[in-house]
N, C-alpha and C. Protein backbone atom coordinates (compact mmCIF):
# COMPACT_ATOMS: atom_id res chain seq x y z
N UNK A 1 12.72 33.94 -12.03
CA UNK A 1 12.25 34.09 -10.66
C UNK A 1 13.37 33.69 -9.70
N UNK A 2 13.83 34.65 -8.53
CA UNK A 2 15.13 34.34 -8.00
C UNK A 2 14.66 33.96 -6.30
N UNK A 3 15.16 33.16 -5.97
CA UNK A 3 14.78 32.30 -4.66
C UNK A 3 15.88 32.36 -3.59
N UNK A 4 15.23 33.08 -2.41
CA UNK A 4 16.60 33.31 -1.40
C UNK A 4 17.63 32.17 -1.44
N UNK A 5 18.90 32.00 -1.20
CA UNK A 5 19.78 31.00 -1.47
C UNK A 5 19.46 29.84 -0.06
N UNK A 6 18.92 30.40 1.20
CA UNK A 6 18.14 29.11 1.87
C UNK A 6 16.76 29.34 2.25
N UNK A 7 16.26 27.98 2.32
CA UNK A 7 14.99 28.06 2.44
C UNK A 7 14.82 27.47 3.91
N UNK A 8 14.11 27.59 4.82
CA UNK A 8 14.18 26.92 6.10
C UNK A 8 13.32 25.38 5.26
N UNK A 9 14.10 23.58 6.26
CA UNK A 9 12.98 22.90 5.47
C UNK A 9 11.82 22.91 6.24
N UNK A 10 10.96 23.74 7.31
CA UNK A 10 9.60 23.35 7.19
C UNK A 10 9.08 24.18 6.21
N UNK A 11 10.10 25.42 5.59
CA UNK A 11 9.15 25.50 4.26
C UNK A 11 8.88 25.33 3.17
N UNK A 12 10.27 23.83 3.17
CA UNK A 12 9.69 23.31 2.02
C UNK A 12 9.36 22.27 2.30
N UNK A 13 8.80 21.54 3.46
CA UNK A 13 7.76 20.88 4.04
C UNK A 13 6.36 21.20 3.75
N UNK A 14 6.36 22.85 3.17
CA UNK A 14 5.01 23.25 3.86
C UNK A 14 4.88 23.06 1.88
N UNK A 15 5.38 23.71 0.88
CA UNK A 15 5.25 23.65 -0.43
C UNK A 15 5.51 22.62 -0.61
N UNK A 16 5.95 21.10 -0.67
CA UNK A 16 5.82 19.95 -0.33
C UNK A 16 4.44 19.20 -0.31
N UNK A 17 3.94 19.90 0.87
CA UNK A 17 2.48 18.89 0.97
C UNK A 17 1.46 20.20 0.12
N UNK A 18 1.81 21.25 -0.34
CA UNK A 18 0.46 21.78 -0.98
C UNK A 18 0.36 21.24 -1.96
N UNK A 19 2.03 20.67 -2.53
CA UNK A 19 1.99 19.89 -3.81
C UNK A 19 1.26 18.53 -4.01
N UNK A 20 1.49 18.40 -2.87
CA UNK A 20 1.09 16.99 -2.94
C UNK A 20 -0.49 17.17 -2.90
N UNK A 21 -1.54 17.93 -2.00
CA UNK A 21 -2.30 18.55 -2.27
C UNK A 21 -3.57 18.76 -3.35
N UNK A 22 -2.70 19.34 -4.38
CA UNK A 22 -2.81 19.66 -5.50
C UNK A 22 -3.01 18.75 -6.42
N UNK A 23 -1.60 17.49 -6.64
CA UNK A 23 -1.47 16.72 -7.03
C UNK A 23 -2.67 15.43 -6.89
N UNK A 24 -3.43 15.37 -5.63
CA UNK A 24 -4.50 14.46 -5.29
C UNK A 24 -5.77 15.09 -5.74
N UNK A 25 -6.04 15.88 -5.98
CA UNK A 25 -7.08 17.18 -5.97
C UNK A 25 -7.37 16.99 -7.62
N UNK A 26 -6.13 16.43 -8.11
CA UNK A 26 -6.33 16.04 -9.73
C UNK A 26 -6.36 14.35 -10.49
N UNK A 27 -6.35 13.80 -9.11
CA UNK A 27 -6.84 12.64 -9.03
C UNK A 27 -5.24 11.97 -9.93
N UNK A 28 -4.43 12.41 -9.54
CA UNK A 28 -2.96 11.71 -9.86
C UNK A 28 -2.37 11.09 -8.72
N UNK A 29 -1.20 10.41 -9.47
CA UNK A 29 -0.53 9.98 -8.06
C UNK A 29 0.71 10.70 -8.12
N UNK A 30 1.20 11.37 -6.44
CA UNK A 30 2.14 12.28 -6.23
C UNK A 30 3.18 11.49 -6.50
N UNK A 31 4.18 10.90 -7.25
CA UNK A 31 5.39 11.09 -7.59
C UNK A 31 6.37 11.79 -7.37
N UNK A 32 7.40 11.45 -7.34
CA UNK A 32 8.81 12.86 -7.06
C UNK A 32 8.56 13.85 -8.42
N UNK A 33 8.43 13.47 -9.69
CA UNK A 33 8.37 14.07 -10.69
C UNK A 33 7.15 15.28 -10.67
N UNK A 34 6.12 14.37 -9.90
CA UNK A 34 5.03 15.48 -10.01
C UNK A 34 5.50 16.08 -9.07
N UNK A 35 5.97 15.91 -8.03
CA UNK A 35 5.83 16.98 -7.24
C UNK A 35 6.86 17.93 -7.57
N UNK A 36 8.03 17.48 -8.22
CA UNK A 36 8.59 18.64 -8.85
C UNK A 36 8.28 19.55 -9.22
N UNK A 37 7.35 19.23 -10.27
CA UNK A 37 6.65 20.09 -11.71
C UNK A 37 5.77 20.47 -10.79
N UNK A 38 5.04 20.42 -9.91
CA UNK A 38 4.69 21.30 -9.19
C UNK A 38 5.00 22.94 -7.99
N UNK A 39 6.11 22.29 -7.85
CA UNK A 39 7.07 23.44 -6.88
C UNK A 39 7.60 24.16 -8.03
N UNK A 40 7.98 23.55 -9.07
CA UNK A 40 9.04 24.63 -10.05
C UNK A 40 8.02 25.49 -10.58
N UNK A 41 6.82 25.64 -10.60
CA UNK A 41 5.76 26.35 -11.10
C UNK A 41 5.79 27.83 -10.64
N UNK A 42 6.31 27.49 -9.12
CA UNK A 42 6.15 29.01 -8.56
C UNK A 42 7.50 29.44 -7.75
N UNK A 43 8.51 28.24 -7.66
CA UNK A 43 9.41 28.77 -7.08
C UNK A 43 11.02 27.95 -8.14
N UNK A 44 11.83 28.37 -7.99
CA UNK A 44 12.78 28.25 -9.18
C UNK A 44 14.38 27.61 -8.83
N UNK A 45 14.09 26.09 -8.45
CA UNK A 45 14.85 25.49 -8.21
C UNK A 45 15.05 23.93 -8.98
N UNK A 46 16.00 23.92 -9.20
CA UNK A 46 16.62 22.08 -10.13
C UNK A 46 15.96 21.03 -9.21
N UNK A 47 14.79 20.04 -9.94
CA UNK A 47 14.19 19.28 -9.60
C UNK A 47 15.34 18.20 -8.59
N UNK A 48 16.84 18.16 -8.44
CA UNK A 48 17.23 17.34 -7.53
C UNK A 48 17.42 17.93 -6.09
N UNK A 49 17.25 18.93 -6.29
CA UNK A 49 17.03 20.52 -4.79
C UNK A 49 16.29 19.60 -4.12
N UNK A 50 14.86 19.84 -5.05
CA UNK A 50 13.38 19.47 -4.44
C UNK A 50 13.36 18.05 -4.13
N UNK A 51 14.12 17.28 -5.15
CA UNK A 51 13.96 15.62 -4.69
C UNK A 51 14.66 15.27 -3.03
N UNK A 52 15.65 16.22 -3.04
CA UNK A 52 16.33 16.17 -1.38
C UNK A 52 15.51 16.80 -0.64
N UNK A 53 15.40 17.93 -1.14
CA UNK A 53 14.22 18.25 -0.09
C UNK A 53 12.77 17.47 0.87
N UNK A 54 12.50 16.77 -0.32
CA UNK A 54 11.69 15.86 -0.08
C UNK A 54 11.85 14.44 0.16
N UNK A 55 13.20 14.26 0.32
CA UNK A 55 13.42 12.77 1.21
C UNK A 55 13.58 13.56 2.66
N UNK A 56 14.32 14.73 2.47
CA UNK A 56 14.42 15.07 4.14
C UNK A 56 13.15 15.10 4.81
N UNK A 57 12.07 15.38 4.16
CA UNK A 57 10.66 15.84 4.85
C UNK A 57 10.17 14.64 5.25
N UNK A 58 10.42 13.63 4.71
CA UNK A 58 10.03 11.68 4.63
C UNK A 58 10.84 11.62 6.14
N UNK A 59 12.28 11.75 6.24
CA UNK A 59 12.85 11.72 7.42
C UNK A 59 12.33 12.30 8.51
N UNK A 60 11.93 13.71 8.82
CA UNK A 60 11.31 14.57 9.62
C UNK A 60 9.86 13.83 9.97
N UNK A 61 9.58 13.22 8.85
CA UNK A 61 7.63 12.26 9.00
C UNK A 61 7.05 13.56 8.53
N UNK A 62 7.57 14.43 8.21
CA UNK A 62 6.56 15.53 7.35
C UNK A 62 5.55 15.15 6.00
N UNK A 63 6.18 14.00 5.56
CA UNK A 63 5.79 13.59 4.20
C UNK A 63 5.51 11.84 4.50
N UNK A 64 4.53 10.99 4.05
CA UNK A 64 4.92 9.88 4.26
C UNK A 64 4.76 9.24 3.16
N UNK A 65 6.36 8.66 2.70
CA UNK A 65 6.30 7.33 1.71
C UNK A 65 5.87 6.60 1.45
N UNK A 66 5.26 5.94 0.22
CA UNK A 66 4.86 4.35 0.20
C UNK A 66 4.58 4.44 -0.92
N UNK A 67 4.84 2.75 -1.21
CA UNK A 67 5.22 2.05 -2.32
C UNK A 67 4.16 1.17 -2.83
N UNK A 68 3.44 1.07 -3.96
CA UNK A 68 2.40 0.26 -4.08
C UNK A 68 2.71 -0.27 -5.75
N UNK A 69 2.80 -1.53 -5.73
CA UNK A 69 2.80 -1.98 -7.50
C UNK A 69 4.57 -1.42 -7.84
N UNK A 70 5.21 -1.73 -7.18
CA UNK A 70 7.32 -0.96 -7.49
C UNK A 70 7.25 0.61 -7.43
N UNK A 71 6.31 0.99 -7.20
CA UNK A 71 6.10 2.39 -7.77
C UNK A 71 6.12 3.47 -6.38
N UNK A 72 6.68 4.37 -6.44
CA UNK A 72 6.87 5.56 -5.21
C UNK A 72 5.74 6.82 -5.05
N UNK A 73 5.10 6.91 -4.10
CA UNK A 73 4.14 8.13 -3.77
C UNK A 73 4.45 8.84 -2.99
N UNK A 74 3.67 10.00 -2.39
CA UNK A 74 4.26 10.42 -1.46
C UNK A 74 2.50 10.82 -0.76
N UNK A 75 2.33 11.07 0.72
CA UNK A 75 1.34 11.54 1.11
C UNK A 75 1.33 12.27 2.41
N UNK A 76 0.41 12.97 3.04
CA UNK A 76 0.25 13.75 4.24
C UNK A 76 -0.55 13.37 4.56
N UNK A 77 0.31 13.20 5.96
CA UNK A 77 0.47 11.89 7.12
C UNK A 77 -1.14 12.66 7.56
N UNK A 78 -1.04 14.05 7.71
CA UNK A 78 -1.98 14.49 8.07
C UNK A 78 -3.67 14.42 7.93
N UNK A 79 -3.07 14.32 6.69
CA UNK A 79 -4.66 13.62 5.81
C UNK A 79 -4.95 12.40 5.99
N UNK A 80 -4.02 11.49 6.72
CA UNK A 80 -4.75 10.21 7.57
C UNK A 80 -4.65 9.92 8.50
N UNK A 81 -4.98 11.18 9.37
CA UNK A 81 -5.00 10.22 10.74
C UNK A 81 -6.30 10.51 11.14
N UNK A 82 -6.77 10.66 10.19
CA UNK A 82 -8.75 10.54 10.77
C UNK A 82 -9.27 9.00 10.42
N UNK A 83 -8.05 8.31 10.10
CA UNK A 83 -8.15 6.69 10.25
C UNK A 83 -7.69 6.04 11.68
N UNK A 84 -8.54 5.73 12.65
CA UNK A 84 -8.16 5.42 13.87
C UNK A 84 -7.87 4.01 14.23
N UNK A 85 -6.59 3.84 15.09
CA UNK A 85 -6.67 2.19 15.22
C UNK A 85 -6.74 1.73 16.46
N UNK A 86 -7.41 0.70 17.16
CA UNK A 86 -8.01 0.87 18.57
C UNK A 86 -6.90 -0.84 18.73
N UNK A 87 -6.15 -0.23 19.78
CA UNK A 87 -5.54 -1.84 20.32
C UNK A 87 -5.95 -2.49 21.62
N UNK A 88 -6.07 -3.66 21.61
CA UNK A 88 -6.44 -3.78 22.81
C UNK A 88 -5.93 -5.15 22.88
N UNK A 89 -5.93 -6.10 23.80
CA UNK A 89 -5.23 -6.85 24.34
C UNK A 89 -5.64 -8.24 23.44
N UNK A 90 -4.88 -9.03 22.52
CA UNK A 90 -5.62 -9.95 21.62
C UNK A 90 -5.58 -9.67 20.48
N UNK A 91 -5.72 -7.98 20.28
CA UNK A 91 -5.97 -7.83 18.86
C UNK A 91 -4.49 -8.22 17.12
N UNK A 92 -5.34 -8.21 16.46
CA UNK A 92 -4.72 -9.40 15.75
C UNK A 92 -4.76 -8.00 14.53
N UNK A 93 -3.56 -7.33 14.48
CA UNK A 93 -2.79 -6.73 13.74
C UNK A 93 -1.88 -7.14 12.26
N UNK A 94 -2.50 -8.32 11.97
CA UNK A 94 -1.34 -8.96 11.02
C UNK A 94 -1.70 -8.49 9.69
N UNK A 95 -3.08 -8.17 9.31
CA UNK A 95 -3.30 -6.88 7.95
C UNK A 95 -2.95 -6.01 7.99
N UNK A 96 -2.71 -5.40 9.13
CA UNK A 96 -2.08 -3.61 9.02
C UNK A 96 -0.80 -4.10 9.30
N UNK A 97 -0.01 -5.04 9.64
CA UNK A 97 1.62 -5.11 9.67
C UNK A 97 1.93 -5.54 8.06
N UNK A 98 1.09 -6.46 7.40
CA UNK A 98 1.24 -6.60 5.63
C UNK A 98 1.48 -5.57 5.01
N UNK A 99 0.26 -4.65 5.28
CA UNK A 99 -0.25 -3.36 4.40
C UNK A 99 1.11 -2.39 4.81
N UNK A 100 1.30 -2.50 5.92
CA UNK A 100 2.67 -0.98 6.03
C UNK A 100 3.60 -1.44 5.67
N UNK A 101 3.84 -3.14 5.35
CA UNK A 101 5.36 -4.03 5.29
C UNK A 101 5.33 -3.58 3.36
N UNK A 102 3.97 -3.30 2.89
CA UNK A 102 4.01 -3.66 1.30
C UNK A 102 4.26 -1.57 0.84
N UNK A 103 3.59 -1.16 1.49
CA UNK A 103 3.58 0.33 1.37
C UNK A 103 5.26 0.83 1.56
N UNK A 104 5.73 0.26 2.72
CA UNK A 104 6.86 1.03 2.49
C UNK A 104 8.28 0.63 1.63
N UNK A 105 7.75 -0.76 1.32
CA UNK A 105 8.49 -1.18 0.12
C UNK A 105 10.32 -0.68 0.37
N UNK A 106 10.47 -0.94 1.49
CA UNK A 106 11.94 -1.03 1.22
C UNK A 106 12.92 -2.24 0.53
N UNK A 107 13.88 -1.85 0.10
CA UNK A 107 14.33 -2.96 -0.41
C UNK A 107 14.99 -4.06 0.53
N UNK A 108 15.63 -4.01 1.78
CA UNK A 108 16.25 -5.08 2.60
C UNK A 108 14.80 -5.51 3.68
N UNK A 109 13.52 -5.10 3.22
CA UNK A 109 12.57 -5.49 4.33
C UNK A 109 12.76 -4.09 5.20
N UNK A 110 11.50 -4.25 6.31
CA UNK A 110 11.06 -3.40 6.95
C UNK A 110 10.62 -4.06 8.49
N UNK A 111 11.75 -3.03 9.31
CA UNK A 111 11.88 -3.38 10.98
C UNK A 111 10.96 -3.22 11.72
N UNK A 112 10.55 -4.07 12.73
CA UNK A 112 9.39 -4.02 13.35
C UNK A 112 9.09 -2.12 13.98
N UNK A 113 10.43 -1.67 14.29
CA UNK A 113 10.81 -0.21 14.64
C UNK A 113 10.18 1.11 13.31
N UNK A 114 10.36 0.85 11.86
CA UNK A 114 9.91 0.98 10.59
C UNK A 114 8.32 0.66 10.63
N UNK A 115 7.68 -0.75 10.64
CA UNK A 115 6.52 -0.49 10.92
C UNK A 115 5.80 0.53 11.68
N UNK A 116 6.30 0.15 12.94
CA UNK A 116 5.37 1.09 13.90
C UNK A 116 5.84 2.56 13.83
N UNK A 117 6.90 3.41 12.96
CA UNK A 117 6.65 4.37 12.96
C UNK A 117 5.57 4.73 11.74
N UNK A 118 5.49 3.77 10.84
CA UNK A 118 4.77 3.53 9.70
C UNK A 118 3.38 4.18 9.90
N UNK A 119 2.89 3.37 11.33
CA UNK A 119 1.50 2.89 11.24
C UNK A 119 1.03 3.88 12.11
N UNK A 120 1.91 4.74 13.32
CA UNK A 120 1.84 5.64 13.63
C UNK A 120 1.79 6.93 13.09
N UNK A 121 1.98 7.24 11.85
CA UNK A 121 1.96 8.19 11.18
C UNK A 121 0.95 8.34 10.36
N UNK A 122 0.51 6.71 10.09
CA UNK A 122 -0.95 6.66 8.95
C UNK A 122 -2.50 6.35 9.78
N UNK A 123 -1.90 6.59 11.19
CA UNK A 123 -3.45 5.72 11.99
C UNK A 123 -3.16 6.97 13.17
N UNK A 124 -4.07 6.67 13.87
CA UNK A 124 -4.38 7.76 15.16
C UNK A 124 -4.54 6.86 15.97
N UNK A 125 -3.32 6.02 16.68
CA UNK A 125 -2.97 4.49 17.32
C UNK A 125 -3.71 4.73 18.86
N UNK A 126 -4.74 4.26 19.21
CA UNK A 126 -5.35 4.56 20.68
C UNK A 126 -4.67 3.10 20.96
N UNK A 127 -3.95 3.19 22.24
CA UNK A 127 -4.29 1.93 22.91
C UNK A 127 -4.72 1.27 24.53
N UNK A 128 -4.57 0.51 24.48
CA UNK A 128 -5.59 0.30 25.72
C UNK A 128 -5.08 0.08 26.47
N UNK A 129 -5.22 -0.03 27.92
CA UNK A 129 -4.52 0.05 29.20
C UNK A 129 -3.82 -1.32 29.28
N UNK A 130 -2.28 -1.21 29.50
CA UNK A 130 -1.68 -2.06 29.73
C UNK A 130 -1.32 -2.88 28.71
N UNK A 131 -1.65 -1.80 27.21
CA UNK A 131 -1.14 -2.50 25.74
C UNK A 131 -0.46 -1.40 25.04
N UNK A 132 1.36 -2.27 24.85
CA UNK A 132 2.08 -1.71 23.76
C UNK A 132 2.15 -1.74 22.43
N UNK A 133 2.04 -0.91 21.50
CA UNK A 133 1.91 -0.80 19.72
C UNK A 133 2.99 -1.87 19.48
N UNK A 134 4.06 -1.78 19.78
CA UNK A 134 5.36 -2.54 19.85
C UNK A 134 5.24 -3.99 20.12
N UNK A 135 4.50 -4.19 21.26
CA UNK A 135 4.34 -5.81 22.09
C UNK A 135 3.67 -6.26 20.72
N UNK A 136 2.24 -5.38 20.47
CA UNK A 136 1.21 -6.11 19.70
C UNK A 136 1.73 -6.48 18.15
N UNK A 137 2.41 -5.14 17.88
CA UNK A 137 3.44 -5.77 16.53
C UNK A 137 4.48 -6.75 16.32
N UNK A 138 4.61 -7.52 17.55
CA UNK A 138 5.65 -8.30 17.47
C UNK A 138 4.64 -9.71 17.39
N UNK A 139 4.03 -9.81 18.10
CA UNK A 139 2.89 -11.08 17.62
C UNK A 139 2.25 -11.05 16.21
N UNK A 140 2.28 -9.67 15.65
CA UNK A 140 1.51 -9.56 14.64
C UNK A 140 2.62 -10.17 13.41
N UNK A 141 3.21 -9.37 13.33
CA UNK A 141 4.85 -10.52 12.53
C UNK A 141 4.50 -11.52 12.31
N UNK A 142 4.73 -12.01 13.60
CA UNK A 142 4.85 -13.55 14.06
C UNK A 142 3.45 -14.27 13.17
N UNK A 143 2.22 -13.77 13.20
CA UNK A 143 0.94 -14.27 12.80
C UNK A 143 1.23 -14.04 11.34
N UNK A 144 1.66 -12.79 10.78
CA UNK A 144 1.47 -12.43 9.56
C UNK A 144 2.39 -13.37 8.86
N UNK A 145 3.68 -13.53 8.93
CA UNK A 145 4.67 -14.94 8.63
C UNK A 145 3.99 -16.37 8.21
N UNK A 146 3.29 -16.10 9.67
CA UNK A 146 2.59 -17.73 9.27
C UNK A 146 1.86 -18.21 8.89
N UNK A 147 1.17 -16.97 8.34
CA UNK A 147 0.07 -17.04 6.96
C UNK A 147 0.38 -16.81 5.92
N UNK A 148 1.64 -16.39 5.49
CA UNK A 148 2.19 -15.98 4.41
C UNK A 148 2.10 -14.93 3.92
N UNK A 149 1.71 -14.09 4.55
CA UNK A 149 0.88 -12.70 4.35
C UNK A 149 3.08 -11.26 4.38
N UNK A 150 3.56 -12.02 5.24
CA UNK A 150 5.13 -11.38 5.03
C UNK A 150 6.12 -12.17 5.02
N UNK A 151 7.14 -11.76 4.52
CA UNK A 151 8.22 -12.89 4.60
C UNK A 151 9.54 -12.37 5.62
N UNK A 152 10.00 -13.32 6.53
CA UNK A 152 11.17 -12.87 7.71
C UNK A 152 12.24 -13.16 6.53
N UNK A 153 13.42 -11.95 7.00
CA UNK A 153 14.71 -11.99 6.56
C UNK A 153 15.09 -11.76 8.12
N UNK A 154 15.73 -11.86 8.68
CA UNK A 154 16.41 -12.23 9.95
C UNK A 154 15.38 -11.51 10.85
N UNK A 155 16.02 -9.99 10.69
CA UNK A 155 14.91 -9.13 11.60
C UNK A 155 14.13 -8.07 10.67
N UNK A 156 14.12 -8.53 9.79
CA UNK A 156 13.30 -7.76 8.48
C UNK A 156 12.29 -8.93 7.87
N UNK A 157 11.36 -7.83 7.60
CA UNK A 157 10.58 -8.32 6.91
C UNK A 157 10.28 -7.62 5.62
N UNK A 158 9.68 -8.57 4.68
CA UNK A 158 9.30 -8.28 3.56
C UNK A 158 7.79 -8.79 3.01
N UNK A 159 6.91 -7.60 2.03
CA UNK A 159 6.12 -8.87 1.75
C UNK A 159 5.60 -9.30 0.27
N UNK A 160 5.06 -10.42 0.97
CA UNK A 160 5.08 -12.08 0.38
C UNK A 160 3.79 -11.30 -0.99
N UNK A 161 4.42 -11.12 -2.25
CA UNK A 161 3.80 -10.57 -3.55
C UNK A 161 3.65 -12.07 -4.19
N UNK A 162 3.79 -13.21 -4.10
CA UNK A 162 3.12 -14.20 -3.90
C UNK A 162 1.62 -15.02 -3.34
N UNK A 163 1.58 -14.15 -2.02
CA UNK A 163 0.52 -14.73 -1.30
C UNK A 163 -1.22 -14.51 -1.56
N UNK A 164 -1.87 -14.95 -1.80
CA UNK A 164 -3.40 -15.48 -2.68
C UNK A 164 -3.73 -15.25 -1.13
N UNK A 165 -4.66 -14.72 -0.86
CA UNK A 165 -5.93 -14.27 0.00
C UNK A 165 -6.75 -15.12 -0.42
N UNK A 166 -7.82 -15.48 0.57
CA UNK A 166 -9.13 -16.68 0.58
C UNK A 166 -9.85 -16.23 -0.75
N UNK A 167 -10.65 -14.96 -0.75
CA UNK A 167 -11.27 -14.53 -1.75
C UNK A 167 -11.05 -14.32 -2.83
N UNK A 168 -9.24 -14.55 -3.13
CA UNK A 168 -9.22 -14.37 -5.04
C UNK A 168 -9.24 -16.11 -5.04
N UNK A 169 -8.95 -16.60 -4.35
CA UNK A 169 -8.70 -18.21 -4.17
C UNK A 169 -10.17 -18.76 -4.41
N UNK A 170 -11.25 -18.24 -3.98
CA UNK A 170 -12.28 -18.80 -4.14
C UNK A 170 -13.39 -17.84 -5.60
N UNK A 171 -12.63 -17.07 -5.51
CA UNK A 171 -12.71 -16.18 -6.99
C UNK A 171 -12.36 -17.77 -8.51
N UNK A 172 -10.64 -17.61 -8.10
CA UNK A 172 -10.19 -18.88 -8.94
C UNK A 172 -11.32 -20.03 -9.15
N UNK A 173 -11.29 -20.35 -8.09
CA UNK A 173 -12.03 -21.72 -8.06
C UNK A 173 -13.66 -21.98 -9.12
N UNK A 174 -13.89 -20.61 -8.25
CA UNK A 174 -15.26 -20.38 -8.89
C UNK A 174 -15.33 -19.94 -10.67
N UNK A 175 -14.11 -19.41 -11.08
CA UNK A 175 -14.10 -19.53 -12.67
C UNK A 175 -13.96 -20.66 -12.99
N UNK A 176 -13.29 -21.63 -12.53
CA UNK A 176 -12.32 -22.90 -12.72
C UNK A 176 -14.08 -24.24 -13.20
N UNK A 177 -14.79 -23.70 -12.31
CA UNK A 177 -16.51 -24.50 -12.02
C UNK A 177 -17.05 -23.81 -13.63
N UNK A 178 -17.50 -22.93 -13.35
CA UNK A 178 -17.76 -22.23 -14.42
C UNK A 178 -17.65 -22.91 -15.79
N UNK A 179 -15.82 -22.60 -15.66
CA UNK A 179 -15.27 -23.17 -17.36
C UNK A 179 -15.83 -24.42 -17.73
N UNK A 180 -15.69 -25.34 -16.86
CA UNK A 180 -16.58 -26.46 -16.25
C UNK A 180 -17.68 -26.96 -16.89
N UNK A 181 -18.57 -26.45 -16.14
CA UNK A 181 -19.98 -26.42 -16.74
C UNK A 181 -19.99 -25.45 -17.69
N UNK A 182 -19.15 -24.48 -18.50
CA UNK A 182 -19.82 -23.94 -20.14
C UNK A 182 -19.16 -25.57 -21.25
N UNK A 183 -18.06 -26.43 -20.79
CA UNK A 183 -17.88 -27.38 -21.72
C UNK A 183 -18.73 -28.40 -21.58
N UNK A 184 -19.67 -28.84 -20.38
CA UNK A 184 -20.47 -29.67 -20.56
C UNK A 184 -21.59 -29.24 -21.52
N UNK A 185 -21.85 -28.09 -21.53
CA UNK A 185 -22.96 -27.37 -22.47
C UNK A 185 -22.71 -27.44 -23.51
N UNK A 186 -21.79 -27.40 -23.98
CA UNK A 186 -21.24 -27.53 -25.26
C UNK A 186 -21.36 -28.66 -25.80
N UNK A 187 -21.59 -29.75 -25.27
CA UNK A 187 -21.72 -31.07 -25.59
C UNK A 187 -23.31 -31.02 -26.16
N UNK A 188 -24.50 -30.70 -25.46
CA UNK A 188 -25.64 -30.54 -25.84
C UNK A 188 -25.87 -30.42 -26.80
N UNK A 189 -25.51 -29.42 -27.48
CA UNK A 189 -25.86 -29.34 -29.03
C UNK A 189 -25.67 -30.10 -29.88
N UNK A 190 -24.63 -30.85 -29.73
CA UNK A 190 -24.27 -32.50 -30.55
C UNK A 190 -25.58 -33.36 -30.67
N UNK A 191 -26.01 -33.34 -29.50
CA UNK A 191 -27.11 -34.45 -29.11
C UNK A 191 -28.27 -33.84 -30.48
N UNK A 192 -28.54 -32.82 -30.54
CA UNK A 192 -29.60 -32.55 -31.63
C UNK A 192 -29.84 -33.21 -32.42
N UNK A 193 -28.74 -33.15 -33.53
CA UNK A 193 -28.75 -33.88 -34.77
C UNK A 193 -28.92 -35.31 -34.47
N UNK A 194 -28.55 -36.07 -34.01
CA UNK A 194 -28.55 -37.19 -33.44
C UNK A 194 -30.09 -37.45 -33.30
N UNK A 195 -30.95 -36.65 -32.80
CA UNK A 195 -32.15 -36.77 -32.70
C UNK A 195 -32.87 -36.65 -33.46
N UNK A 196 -32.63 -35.40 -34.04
CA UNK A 196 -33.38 -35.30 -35.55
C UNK A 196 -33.39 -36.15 -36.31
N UNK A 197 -32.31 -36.91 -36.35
CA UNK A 197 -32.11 -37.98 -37.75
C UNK A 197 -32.51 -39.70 -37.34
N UNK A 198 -33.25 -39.43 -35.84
CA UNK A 198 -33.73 -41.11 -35.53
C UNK A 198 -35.48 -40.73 -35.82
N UNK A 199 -36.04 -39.06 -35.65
CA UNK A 199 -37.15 -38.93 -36.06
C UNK A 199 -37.11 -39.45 -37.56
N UNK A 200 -36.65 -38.94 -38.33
CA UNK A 200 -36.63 -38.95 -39.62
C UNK A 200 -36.66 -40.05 -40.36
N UNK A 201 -35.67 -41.28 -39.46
CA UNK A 201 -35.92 -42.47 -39.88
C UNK A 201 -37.03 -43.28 -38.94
């Protein structure tokens, strides 16, 4: 199968996200590999064509990156922005500055500039009169830091794959009781014999 020698990239922007598409539709996760083996199916180019192809489309925001568990996906931006995020003056952004700081998984950390194109691409950002995405992400940092929720490298951040949330913490705890009380139980059954043998005598 022979393939004009250029392709414009919104069209391989556009075979790009059918792949990706496709790829969700089968309940996988889009990978560079899958999405390879997907484009080479119908059009006939060396999977490192398509791997450039598809960082350029990440650049353009045609495609959006993220990283979950070391591992690389790819998704359309399009397919989430029927997730809406409402700002308003106060609001306390420091889970969605974690969540885009852990998704995009860069390796030197991720710029407050990186977030918010992040979060702009995965949310449908309303905000409210006399409130910047930017202002509110810069407090949000600041909050998310000091919960441990990201970690500052000068003007990067990274995040904290260390940090225990209340609920596995009280998850812990609550096995920890548990183990607890199954060894006091265990003691009970001792007591039996002990009893039996003062009837007896």
């Amino acid at each position: 199968m022979c393939e004009p020698e250029e392709v414009p990239q919104s069209v391989w922007s556009r075979w790009i996200l059918d792949a990706i598409r496709k790829i969700r539709s089968q309940k996988q996760r889009p990978s560079v590999e899958r999405i390879c083996h997907a484009i080479r199916q119908h059009h006939n180019y060396h999977e490192d064509v398509v791997a450039e192809h598809l960082e350029a489309a990440v650049k353009e925001c045609a495609v959006l990156k993220v990283f979950n568990k070391g591992q690389s996906s790819y998704k359309d931006p399009g397919g989430l922005q029927n997730r809406t995020l409402r700002i308003e003056k106060g609001s306390d952004l420091s889970k969605v500055v974690a969540k885009a700081v852990r998704e995009l998984g860069e390796r030197d950390g991720s710029t407050i500039k990186s977030i918010e194109k992040y979060i702009r691409q995965s949310h449908t950002v309303v905000e409210g009169p006399d409130v910047e995405l930017k202002n509110v992400l810069r407090m949000a940092t600041k909050r998310a830091v000091a919960r441990n929720l990201i970690l500052q490298d000068g003007k990067n951040f990274k995040y904290n794959y260390n940090h225990q949330s209340p609920s596995s913490k009280k998850k812990q705890e609550a096995k920890r009781s548990v183990g607890g009380g199954e060894e006091h139980d265990a003691s009970k059954p001792r007591e039996g014999p002990r009893r039996r043998s003062r009837l007896e005598m």
